[in-house]
Protein backbone atom coordinates (compact mmCIF):
# COMPACT_ATOMS: atom_id res chain seq x y z
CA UNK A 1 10.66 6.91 3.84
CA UNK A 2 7.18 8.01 2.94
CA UNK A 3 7.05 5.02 0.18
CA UNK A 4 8.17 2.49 2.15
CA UNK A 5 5.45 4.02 4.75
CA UNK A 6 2.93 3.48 2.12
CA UNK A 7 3.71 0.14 0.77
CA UNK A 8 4.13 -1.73 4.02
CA UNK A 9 0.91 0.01 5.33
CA UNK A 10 -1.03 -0.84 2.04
CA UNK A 11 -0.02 -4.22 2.09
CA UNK A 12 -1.34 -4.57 5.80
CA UNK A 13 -4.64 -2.75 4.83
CA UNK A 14 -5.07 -4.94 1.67
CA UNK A 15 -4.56 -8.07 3.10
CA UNK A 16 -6.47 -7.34 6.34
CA UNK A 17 -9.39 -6.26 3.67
CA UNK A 18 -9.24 -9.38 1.83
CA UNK A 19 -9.37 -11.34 5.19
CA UNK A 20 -12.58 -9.67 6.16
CA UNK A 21 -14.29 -10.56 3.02
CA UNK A 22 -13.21 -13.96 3.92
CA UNK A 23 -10.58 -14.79 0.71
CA UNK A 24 -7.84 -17.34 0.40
CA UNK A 25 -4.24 -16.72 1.11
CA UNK A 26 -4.08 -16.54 -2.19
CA UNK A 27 -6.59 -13.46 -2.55
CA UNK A 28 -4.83 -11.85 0.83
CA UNK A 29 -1.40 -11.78 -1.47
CA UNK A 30 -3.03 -10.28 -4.27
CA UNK A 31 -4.77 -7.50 -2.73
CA UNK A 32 -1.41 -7.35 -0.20
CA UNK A 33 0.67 -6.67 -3.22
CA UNK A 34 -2.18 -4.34 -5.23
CA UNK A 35 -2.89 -2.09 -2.47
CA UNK A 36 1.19 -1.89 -1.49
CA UNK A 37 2.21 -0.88 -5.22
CA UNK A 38 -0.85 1.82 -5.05
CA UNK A 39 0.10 2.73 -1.69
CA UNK A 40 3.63 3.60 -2.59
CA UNK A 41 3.06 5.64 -6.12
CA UNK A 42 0.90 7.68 -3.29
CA UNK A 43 3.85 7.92 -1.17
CA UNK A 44 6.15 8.33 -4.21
CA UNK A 45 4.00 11.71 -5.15
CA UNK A 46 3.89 12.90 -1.36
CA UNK A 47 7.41 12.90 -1.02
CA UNK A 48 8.28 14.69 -4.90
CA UNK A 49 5.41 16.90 -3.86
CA UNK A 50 6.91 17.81 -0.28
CA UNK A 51 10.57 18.02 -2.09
CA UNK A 52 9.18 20.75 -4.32
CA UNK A 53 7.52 22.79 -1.56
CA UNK A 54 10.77 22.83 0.86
């Protein structure tokens, strides 16, 4: 739950970023799908990490 968490929420934060510095829809896809693969390898470490401590 915690990766799908993290890629939807880095793919909102990535393409709102790439908005604000005024990019194409092609740019907002890019950093959409950058930030949601980073976002989710976070999320995919949280939830190992939290299996291991409970």
């Amino acid at each position: 739950m915690i990766v799908i968490a993290g890629a939807l929420g880095g793919a909102a934060w990535g393409a709102y970023l790439a908005k604000s510095r005024e990019g194409t829809r092609a740019d907002m896809a890019q950093y959409a799908a950058g930030f949601g693969i980073a976002f989710a390898l976070l999320g995919l470490f949280a939830t190992i990490f939290l299996e291991r401590m409970l």
